[in-house]
C-alpha atoms as a PDB file:
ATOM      1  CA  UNK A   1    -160.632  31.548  54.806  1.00  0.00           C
ATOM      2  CA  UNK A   2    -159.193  35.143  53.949  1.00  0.00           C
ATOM      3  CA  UNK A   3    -155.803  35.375  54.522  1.00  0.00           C
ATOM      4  CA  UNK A   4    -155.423  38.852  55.987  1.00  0.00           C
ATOM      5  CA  UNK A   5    -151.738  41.050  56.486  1.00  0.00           C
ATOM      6  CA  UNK A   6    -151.051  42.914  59.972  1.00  0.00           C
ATOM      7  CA  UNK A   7    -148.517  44.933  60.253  1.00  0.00           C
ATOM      8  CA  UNK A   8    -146.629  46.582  63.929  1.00  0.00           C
ATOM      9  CA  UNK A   9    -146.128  50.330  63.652  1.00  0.00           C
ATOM     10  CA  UNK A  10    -143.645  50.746  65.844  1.00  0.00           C
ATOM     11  CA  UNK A  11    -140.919  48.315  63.697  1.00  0.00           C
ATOM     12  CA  UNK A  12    -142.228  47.383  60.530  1.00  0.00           C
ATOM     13  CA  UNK A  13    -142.815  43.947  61.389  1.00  0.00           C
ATOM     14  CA  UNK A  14    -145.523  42.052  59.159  1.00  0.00           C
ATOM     15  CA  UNK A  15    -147.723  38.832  59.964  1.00  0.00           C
ATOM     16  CA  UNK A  16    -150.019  36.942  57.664  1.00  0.00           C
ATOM     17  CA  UNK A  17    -152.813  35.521  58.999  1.00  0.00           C
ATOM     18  CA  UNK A  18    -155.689  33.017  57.578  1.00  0.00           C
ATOM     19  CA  UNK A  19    -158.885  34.317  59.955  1.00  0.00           C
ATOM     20  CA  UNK A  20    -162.395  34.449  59.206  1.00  0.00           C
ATOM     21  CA  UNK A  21    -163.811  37.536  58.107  1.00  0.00           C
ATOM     22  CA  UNK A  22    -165.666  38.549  61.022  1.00  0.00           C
ATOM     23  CA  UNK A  23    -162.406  38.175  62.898  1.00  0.00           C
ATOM     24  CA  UNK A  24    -160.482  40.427  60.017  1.00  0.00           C
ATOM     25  CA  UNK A  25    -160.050  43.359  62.660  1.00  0.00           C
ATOM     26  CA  UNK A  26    -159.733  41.798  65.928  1.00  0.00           C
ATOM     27  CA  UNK A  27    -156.618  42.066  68.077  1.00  0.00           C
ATOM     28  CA  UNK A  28    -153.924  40.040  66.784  1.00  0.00           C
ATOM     29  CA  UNK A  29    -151.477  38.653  69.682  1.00  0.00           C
ATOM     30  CA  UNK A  30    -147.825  39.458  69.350  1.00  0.00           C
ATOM     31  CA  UNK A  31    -146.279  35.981  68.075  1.00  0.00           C
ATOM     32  CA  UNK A  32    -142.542  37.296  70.176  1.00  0.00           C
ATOM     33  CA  UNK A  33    -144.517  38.154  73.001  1.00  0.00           C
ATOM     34  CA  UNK A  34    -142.952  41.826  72.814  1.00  0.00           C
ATOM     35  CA  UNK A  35    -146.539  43.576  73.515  1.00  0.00           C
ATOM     36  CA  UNK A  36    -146.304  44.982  70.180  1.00  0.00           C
ATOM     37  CA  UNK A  37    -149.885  46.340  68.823  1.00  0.00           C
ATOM     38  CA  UNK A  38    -150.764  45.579  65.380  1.00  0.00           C
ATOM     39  CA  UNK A  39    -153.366  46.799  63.021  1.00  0.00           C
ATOM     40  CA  UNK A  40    -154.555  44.912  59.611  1.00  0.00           C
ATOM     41  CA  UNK A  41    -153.188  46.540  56.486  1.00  0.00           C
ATOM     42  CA  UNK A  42    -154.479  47.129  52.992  1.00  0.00           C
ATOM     43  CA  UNK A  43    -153.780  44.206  50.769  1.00  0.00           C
ATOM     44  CA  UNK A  44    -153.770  44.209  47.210  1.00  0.00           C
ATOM     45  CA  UNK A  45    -154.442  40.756  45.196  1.00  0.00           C
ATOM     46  CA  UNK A  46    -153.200  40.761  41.552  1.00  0.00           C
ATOM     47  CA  UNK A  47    -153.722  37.036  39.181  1.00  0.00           C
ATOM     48  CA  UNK A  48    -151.852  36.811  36.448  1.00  0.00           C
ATOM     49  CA  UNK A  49    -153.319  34.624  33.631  1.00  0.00           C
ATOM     50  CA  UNK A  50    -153.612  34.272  29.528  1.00  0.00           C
ATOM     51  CA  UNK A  51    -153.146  31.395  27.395  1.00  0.00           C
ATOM     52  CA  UNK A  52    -149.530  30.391  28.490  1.00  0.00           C
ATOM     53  CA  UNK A  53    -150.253  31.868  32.540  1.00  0.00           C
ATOM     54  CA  UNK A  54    -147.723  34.273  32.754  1.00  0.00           C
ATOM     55  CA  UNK A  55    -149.007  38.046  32.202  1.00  0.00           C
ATOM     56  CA  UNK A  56    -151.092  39.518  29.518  1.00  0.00           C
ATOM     57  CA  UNK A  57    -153.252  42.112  28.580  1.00  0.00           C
ATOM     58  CA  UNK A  58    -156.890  42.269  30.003  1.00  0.00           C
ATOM     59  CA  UNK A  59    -159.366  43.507  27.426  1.00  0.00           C
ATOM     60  CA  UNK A  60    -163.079  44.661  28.156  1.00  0.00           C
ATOM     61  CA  UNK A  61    -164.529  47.149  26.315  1.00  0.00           C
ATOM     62  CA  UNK A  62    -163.646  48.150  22.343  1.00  0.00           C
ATOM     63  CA  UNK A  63    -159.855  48.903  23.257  1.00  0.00           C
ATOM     64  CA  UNK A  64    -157.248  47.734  25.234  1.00  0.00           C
ATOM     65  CA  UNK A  65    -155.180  48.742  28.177  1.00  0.00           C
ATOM     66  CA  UNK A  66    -152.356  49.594  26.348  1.00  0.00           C
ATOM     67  CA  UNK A  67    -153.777  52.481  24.835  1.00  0.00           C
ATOM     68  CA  UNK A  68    -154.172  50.709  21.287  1.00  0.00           C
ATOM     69  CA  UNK A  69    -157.665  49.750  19.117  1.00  0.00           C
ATOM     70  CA  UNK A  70    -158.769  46.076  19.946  1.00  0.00           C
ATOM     71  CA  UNK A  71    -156.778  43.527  18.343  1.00  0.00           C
ATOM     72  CA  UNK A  72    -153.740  46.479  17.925  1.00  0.00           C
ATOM     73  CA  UNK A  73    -151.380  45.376  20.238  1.00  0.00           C
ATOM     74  CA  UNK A  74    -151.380  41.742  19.330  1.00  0.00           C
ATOM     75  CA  UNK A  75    -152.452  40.544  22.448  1.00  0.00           C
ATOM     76  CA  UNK A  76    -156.252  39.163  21.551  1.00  0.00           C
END
């Protein structure tokens, strides 16, 4: 199941949420029981990986990310 981020306009305040997609924009109750509205928010998901798991370069194409000819950063 997705886990899904909703966050209350009027303070800031953000919940996390594990809810099945076709739930994904459905009302989401106020956990203080203020009445406070809140509306799903844009998530971002970033993996970091590479031979020891911390971050590397990604490579597709003939160069890399880093601006450099395959193989001329030392990353591949």
């Amino acid at each position: 199941m997705p886990l899904y981020e909703y966050v209350c306009e009027a303070d800031g305040t953000v919940l996390e949420l594990m809810r099945p997609m076709s739930q994904a924009d459905a009302p989401v109750d106020d956990p203080a029981g203020k009445g406070r509205t809140f509306v799903r928010k844009m998530s971002t998901f970033a993996a970091k990986g590479g031979p020891s798991g911390g971050g590397g370069h990604i490579h597709s194409g003939g160069c890399c990310p880093c601006g450099k000819n395959a193989g001329g950063c030392g990353m591949n």
